[in-house]
PDB file of N, CA and C in Angstrom:
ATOM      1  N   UNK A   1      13.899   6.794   3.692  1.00  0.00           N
ATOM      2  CA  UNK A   1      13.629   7.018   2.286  1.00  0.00           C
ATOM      3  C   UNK A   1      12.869   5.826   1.726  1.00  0.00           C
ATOM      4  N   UNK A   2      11.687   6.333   1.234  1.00  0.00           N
ATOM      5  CA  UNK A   2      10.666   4.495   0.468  1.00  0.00           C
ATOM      6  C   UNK A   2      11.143   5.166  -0.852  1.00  0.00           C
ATOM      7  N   UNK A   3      11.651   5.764  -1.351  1.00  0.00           N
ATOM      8  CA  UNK A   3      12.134   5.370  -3.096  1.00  0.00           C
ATOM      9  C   UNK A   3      11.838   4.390  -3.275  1.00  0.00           C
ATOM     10  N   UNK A   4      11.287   3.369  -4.277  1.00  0.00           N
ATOM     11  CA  UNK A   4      11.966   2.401  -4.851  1.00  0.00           C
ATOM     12  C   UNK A   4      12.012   1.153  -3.758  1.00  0.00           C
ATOM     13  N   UNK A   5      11.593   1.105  -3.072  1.00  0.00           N
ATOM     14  CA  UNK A   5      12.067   0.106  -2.034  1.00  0.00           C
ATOM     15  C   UNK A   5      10.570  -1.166  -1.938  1.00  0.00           C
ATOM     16  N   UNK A   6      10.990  -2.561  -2.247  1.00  0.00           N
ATOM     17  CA  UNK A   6       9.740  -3.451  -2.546  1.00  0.00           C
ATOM     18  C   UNK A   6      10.259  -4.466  -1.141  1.00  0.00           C
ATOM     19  N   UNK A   7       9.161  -4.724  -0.299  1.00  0.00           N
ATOM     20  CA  UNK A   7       9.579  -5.393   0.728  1.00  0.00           C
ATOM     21  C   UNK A   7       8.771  -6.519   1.191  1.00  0.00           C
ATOM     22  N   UNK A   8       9.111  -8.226   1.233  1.00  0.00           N
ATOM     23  CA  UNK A   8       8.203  -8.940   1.465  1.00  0.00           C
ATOM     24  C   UNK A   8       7.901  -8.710   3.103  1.00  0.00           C
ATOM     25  N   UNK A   9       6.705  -9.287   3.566  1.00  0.00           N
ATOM     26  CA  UNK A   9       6.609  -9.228   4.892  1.00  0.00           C
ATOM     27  C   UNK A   9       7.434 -10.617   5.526  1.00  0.00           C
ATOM     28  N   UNK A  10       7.390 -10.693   6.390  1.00  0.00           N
ATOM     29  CA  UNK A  10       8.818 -11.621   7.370  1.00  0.00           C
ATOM     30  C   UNK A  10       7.832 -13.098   7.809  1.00  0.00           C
ATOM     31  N   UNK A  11       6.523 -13.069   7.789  1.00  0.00           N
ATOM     32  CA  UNK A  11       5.560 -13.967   7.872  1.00  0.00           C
ATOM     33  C   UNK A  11       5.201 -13.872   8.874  1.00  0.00           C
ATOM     34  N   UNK A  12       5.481 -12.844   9.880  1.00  0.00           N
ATOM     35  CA  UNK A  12       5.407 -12.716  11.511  1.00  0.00           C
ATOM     36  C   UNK A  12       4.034 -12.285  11.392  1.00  0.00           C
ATOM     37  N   UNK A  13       3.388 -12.216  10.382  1.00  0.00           N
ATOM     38  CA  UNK A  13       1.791 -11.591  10.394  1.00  0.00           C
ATOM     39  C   UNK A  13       1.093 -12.780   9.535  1.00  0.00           C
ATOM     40  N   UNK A  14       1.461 -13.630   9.149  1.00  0.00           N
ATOM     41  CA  UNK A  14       0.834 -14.532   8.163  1.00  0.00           C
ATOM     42  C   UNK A  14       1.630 -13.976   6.668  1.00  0.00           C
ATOM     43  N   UNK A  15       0.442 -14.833   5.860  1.00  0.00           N
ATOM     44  CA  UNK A  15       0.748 -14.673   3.791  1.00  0.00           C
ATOM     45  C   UNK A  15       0.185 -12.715   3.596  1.00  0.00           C
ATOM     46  N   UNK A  16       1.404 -12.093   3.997  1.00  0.00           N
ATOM     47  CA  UNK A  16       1.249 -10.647   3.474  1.00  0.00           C
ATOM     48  C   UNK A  16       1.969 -10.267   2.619  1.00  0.00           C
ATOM     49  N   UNK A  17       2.062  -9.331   2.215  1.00  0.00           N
ATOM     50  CA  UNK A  17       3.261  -8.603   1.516  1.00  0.00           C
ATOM     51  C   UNK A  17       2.795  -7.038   1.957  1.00  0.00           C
ATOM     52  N   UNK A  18       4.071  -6.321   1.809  1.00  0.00           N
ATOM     53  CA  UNK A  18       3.946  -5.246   1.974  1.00  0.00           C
ATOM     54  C   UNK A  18       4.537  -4.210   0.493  1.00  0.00           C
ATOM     55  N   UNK A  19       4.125  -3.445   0.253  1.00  0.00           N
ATOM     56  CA  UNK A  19       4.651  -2.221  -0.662  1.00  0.00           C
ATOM     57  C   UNK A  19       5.115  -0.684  -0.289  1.00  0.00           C
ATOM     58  N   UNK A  20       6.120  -0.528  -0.483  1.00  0.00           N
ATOM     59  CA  UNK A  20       6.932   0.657   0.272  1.00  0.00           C
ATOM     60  C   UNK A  20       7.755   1.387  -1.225  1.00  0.00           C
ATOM     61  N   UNK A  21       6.998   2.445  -1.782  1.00  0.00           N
ATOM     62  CA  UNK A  21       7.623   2.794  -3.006  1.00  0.00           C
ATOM     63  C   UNK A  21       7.036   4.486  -3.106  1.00  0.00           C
ATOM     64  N   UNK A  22       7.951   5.169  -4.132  1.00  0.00           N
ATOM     65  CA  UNK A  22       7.612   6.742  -4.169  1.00  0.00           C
ATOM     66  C   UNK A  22       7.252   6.565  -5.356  1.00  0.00           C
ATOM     67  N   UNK A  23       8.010   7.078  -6.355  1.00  0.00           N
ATOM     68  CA  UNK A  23       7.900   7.574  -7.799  1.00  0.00           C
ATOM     69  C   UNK A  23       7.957   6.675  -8.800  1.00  0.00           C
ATOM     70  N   UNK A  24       6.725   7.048  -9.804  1.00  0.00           N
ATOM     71  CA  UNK A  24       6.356   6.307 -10.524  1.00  0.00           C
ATOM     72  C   UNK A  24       7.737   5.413 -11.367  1.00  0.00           C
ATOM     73  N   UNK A  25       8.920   5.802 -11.083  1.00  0.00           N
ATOM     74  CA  UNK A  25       9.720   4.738 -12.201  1.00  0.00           C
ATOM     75  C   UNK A  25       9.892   3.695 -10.951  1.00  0.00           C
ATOM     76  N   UNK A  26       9.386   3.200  -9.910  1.00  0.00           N
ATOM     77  CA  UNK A  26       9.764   2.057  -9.081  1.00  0.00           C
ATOM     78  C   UNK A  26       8.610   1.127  -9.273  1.00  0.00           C
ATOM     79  N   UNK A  27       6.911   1.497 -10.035  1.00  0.00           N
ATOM     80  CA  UNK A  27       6.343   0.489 -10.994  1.00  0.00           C
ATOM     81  C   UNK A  27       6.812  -0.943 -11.638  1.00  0.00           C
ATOM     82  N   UNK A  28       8.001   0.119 -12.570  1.00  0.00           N
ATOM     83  CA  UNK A  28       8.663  -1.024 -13.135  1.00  0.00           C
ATOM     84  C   UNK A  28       8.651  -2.335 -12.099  1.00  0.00           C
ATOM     85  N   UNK A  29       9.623  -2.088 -10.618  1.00  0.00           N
ATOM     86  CA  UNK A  29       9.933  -3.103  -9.701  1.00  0.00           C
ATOM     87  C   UNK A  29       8.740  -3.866  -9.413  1.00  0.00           C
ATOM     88  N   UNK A  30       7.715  -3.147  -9.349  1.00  0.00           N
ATOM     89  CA  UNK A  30       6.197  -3.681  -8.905  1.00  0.00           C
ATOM     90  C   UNK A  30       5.874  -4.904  -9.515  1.00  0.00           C
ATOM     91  N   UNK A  31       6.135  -4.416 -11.063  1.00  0.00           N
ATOM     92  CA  UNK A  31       5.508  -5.146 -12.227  1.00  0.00           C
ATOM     93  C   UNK A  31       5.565  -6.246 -12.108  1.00  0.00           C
ATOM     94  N   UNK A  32       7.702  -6.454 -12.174  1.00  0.00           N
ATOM     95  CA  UNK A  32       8.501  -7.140 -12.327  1.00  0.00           C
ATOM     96  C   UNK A  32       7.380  -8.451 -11.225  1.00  0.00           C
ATOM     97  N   UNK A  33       7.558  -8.066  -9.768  1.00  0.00           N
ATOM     98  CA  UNK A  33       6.837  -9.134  -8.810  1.00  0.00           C
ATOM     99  C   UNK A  33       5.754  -9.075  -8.288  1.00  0.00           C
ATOM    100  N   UNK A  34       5.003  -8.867  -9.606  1.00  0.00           N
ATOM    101  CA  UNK A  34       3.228  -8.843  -9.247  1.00  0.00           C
ATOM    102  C   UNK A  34       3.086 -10.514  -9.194  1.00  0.00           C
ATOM    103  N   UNK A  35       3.535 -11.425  -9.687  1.00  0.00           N
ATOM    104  CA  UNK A  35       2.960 -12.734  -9.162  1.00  0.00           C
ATOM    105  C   UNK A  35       2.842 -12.910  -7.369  1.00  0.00           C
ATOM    106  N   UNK A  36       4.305 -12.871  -7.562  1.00  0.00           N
ATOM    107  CA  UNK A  36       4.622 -12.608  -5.800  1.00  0.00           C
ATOM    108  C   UNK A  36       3.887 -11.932  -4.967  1.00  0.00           C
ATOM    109  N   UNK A  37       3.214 -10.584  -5.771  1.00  0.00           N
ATOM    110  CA  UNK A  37       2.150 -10.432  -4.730  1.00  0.00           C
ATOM    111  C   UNK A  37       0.858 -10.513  -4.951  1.00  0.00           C
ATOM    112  N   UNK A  38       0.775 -10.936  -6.195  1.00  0.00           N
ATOM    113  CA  UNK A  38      -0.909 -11.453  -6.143  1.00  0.00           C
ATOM    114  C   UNK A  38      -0.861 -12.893  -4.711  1.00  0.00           C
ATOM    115  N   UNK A  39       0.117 -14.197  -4.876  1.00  0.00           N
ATOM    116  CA  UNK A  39       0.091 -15.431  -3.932  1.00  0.00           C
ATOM    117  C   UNK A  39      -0.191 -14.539  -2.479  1.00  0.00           C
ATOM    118  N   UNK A  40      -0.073 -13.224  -2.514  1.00  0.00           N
ATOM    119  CA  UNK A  40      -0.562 -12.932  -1.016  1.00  0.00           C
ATOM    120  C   UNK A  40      -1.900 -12.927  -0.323  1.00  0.00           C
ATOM    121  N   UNK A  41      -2.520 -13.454   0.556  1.00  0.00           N
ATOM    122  CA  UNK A  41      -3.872 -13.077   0.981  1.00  0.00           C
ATOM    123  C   UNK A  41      -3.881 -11.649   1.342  1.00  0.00           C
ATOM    124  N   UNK A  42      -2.973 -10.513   1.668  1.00  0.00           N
ATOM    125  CA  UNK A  42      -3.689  -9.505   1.801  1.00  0.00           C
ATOM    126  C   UNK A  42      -2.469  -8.815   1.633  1.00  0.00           C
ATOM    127  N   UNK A  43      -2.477  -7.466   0.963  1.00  0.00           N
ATOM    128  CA  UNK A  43      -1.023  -6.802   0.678  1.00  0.00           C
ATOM    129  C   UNK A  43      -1.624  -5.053   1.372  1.00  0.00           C
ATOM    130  N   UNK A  44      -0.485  -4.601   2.002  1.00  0.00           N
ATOM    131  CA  UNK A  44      -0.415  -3.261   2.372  1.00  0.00           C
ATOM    132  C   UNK A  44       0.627  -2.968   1.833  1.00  0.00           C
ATOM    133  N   UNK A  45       0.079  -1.447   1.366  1.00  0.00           N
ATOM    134  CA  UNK A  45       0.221  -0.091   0.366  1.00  0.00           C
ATOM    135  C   UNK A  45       0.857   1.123   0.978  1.00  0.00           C
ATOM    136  N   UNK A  46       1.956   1.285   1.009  1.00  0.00           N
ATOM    137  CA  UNK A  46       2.751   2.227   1.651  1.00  0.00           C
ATOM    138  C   UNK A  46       2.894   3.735   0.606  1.00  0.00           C
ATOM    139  N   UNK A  47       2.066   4.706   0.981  1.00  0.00           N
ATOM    140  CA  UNK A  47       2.586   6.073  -0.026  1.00  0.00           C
ATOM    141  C   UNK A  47       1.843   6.851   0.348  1.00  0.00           C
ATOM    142  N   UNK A  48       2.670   7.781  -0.183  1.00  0.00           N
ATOM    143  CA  UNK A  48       2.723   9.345   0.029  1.00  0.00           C
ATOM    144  C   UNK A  48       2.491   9.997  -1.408  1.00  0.00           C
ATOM    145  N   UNK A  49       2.451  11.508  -1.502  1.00  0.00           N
ATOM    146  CA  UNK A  49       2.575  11.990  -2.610  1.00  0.00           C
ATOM    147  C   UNK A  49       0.978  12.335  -2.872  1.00  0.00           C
ATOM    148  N   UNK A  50       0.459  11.829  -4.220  1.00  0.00           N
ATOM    149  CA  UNK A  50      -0.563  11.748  -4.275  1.00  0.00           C
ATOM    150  C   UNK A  50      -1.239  10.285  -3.911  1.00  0.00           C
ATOM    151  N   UNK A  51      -0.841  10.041  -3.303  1.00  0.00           N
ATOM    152  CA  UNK A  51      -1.360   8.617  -2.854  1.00  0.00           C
ATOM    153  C   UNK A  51      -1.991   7.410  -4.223  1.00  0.00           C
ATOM    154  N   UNK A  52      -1.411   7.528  -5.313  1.00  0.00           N
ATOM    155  CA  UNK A  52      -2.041   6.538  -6.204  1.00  0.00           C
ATOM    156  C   UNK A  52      -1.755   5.483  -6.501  1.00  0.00           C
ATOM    157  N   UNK A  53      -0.557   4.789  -5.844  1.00  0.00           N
ATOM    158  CA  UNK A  53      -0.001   3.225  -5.894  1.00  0.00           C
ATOM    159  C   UNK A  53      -0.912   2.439  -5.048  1.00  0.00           C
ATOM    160  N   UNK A  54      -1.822   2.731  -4.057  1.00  0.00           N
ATOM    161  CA  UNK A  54      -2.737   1.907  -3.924  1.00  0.00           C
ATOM    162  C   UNK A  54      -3.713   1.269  -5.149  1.00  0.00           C
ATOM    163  N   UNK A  55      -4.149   2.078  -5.482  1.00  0.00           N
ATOM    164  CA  UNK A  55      -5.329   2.409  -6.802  1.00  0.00           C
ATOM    165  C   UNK A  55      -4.566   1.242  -7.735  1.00  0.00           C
ATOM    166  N   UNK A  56      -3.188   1.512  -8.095  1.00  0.00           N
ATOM    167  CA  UNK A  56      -2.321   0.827  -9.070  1.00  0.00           C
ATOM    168  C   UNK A  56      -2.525  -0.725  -8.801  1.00  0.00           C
ATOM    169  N   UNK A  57      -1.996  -0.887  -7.542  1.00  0.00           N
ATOM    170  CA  UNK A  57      -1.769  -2.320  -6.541  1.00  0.00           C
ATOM    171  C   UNK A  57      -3.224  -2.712  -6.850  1.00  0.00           C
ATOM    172  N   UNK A  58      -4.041  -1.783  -6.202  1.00  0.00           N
ATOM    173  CA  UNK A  58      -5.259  -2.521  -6.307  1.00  0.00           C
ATOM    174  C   UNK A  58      -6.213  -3.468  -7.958  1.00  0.00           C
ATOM    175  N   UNK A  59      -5.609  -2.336  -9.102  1.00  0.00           N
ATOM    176  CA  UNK A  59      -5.689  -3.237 -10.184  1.00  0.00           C
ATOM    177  C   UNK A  59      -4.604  -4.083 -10.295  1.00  0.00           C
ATOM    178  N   UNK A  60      -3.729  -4.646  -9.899  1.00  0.00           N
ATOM    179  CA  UNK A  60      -3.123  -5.780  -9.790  1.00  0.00           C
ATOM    180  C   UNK A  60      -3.709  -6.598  -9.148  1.00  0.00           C
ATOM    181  N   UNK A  61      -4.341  -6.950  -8.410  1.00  0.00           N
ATOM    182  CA  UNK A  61      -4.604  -7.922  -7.253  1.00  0.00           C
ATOM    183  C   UNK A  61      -6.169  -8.247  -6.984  1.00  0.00           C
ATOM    184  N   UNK A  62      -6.190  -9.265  -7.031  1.00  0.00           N
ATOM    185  CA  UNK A  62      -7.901  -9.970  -6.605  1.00  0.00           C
ATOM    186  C   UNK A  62      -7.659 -10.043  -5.041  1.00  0.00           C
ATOM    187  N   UNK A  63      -6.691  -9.445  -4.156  1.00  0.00           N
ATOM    188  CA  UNK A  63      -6.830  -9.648  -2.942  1.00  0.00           C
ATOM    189  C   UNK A  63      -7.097  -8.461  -2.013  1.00  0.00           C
ATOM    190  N   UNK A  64      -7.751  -8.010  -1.327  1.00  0.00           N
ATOM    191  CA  UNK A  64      -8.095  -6.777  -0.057  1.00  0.00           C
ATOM    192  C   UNK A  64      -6.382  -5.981  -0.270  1.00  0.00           C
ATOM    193  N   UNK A  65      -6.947  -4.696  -0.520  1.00  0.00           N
ATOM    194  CA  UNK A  65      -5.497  -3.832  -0.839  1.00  0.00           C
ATOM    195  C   UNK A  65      -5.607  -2.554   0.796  1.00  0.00           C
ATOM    196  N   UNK A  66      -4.972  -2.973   1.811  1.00  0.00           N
ATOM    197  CA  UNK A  66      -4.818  -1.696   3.051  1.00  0.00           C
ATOM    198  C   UNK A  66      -4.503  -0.516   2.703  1.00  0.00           C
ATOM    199  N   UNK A  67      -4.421   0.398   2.560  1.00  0.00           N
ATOM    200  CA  UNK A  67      -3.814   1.831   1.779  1.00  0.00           C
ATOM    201  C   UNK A  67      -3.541   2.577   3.246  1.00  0.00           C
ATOM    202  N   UNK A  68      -2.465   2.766   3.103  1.00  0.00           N
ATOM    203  CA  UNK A  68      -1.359   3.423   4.525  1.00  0.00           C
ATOM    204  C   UNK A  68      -0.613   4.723   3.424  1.00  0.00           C
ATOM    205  N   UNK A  69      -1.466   6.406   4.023  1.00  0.00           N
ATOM    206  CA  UNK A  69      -0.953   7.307   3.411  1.00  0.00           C
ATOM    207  C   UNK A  69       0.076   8.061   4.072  1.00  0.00           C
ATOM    208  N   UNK A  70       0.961   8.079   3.908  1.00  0.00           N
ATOM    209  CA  UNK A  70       2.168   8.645   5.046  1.00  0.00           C
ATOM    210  C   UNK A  70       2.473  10.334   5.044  1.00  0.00           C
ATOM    211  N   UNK A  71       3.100  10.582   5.652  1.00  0.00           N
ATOM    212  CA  UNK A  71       2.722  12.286   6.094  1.00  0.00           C
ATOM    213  C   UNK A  71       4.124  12.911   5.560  1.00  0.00           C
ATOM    214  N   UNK A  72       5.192  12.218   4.929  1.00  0.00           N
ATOM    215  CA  UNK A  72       6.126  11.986   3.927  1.00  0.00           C
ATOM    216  C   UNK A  72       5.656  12.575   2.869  1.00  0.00           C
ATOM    217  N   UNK A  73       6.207  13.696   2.557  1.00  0.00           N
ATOM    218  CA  UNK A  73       6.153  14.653   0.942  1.00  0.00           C
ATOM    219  C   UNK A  73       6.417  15.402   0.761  1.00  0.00           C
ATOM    220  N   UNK A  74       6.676  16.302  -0.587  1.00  0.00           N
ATOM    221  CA  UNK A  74       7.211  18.010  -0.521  1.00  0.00           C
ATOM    222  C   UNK A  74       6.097  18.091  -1.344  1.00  0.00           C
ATOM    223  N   UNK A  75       5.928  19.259  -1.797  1.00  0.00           N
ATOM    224  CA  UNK A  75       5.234  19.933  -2.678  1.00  0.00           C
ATOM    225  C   UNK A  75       3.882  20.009  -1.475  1.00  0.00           C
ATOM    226  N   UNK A  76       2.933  19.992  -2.493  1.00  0.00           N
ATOM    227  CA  UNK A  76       1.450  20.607  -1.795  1.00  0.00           C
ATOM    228  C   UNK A  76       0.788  18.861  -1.168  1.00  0.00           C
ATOM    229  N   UNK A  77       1.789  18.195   0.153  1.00  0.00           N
ATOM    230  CA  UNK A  77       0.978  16.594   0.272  1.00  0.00           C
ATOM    231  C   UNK A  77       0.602  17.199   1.250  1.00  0.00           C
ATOM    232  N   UNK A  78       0.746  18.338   2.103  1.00  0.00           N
ATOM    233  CA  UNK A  78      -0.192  18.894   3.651  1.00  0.00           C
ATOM    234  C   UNK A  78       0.065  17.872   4.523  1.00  0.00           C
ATOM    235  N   UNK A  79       1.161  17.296   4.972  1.00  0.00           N
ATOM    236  CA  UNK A  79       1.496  16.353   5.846  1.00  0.00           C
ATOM    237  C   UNK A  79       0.329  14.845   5.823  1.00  0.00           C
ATOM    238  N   UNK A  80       0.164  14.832   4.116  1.00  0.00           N
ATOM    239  CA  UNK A  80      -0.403  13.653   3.906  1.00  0.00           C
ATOM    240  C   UNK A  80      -1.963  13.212   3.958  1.00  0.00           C
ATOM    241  N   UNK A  81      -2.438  14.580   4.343  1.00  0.00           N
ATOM    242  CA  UNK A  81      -4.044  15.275   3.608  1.00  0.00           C
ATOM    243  C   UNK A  81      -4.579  14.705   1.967  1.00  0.00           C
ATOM    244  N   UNK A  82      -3.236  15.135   1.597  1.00  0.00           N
ATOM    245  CA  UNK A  82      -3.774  14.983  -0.111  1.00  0.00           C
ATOM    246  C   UNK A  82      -3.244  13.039  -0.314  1.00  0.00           C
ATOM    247  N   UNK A  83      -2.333  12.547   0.486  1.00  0.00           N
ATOM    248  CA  UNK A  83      -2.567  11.009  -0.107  1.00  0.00           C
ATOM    249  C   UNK A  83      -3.669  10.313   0.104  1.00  0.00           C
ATOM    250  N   UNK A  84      -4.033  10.313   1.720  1.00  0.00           N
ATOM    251  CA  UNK A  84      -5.114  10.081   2.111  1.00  0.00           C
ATOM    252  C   UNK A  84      -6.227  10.442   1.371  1.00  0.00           C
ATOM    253  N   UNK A  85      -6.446  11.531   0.880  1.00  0.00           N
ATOM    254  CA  UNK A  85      -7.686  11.919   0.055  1.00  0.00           C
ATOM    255  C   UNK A  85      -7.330  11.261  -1.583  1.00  0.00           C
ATOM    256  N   UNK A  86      -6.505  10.656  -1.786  1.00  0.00           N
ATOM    257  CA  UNK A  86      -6.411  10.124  -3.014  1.00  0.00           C
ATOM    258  C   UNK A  86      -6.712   9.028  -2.619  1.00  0.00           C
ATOM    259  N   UNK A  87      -6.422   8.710  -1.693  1.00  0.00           N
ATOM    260  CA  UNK A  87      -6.695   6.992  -1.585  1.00  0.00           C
ATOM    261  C   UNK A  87      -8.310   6.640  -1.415  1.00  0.00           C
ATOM    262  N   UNK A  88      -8.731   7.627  -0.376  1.00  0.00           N
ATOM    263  CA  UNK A  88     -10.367   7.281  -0.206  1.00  0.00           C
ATOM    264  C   UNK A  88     -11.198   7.968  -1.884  1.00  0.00           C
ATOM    265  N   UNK A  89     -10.564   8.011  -2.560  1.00  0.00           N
ATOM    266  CA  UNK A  89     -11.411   8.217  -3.585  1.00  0.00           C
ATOM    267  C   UNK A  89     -10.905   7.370  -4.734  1.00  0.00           C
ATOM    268  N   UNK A  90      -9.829   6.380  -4.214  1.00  0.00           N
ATOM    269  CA  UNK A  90      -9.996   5.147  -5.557  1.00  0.00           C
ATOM    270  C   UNK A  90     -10.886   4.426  -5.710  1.00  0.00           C
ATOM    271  N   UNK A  91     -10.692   4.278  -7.221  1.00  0.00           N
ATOM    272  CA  UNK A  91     -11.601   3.641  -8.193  1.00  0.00           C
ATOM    273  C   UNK A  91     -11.769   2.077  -8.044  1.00  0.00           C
ATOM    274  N   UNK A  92     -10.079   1.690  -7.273  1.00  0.00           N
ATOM    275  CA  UNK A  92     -10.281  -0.189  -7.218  1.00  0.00           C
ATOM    276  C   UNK A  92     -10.672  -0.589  -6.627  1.00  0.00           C
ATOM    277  N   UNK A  93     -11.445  -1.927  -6.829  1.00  0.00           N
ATOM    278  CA  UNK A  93     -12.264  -2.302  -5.432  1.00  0.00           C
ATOM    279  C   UNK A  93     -11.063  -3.006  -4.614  1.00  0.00           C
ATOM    280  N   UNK A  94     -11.816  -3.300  -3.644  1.00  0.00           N
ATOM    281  CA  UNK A  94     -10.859  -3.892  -2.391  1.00  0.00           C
ATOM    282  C   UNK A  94      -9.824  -3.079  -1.888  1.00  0.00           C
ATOM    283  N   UNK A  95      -9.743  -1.422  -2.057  1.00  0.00           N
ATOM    284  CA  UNK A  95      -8.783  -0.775  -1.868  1.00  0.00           C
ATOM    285  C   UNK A  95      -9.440  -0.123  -0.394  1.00  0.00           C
ATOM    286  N   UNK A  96      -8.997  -0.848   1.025  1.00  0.00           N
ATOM    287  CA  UNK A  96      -9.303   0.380   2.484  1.00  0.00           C
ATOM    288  C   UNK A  96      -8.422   1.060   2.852  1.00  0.00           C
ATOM    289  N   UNK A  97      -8.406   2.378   3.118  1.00  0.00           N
ATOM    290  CA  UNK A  97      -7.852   3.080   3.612  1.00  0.00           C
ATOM    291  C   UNK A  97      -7.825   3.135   5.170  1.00  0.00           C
ATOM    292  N   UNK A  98      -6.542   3.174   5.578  1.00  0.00           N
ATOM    293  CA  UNK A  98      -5.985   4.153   7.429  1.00  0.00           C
ATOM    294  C   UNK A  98      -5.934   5.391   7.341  1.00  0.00           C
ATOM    295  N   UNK A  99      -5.789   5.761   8.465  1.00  0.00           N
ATOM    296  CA  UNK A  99      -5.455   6.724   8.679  1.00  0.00           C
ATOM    297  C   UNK A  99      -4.118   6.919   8.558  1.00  0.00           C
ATOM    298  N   UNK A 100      -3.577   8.384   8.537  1.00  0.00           N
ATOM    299  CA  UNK A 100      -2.435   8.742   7.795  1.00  0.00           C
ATOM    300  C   UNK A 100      -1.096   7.931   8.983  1.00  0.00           C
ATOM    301  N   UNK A 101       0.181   7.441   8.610  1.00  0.00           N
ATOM    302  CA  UNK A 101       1.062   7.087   9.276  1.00  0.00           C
ATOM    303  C   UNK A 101       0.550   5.952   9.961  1.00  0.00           C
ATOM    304  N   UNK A 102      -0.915   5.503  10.386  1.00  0.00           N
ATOM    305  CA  UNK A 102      -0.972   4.144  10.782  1.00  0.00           C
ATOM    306  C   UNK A 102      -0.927   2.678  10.724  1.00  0.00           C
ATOM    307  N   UNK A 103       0.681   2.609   9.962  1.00  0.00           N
ATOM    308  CA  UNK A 103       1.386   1.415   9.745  1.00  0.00           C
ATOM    309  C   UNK A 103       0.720   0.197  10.493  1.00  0.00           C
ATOM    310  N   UNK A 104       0.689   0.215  12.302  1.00  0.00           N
ATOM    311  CA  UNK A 104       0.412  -0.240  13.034  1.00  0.00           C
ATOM    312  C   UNK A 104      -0.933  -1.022  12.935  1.00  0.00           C
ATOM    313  N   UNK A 105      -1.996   0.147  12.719  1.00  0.00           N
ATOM    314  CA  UNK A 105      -3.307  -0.178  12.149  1.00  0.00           C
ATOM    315  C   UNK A 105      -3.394  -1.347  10.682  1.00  0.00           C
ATOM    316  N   UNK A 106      -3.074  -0.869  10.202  1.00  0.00           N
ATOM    317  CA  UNK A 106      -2.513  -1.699   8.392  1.00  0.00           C
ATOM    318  C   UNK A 106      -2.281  -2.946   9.065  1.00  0.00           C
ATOM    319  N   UNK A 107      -1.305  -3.482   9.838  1.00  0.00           N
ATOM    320  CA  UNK A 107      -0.472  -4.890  10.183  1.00  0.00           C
ATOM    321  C   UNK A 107      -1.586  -5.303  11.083  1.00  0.00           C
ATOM    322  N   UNK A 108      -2.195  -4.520  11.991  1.00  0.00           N
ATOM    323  CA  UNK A 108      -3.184  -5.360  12.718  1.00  0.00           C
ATOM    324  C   UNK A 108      -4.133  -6.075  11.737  1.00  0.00           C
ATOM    325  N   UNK A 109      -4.870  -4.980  11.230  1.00  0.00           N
ATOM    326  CA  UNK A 109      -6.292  -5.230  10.262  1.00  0.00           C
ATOM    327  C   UNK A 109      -5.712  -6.560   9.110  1.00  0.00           C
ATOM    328  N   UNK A 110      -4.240  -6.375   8.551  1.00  0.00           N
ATOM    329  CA  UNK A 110      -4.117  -7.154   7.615  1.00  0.00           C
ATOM    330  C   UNK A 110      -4.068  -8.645   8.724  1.00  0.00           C
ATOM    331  N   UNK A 111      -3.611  -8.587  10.088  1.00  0.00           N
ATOM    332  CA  UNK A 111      -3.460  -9.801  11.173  1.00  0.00           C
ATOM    333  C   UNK A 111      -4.488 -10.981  10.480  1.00  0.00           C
ATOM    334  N   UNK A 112      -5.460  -9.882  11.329  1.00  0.00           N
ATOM    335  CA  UNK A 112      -6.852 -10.086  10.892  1.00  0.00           C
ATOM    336  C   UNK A 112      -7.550 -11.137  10.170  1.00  0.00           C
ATOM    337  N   UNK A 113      -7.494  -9.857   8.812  1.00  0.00           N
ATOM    338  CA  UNK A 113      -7.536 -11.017   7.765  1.00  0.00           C
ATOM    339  C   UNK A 113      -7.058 -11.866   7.348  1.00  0.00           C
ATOM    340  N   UNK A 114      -5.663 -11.759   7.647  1.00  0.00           N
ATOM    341  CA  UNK A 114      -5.191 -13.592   7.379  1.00  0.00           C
ATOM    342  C   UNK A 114      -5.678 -14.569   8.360  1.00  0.00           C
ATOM    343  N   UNK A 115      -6.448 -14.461   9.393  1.00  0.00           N
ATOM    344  CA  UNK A 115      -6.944 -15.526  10.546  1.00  0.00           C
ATOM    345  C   UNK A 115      -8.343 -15.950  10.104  1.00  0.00           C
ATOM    346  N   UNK A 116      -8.888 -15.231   8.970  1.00  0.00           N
ATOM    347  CA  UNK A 116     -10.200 -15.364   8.348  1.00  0.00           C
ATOM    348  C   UNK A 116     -10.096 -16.839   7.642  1.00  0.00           C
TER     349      UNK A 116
END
């Protein structure tokens, strides 16, 4: 279950943070530690649904936003068709999209960029 759930990364990848959240009242939590994740060099975006907490994150942050759309949803998400397609059509800059469920991908690419 990502309800609500805000999670720093463990540093085993470098200065990341990660975001793992559903419905819009877990914002609030966001809000609360947007400093915390602006100090990150690169933050990955965990969601489902309509995929728009990237977009969100991404106006928070002057830093590269990963967008990881997960295959997690009821209603009409098509095993995560429709987050993914929300995500490649945000408006924020620095917002890249994976492919759907590729967590794996996200932690490499963010590797990455923290070695930059």
């Amino acid at each position: 279950d990502l309800t609500g759930r805000l999670t720093v990364d463990d540093g085993a990848l470098g200065d990341g943070y990660g975001v793992e959240t559903a419905p819009s009242h877990a914002a609030i939590g966001l809000l609360a530690r947007t400093e915390e994740i602006r100090a990150a060099k690169v933050v990955i975006v965990v969601a489902g649904m309509e995929g728009a907490l990237p977009s969100v994150v991404g106006g928070l942050v002057d830093k590269p936003v990963i967008a990881v759309p997960t295959s997690v949803g009821y209603g009409a998400s098509f095993s995560g068709i429709t987050a993914l397609l929300g995500m490649l059509n945000s408006c924020a800059s620095g917002v890249s999209v994976v492919n759907i469920d590729n967590g794996f991908g996200a932690g490499y690419l963010a590797n990455m960029i923290n070695g930059l």
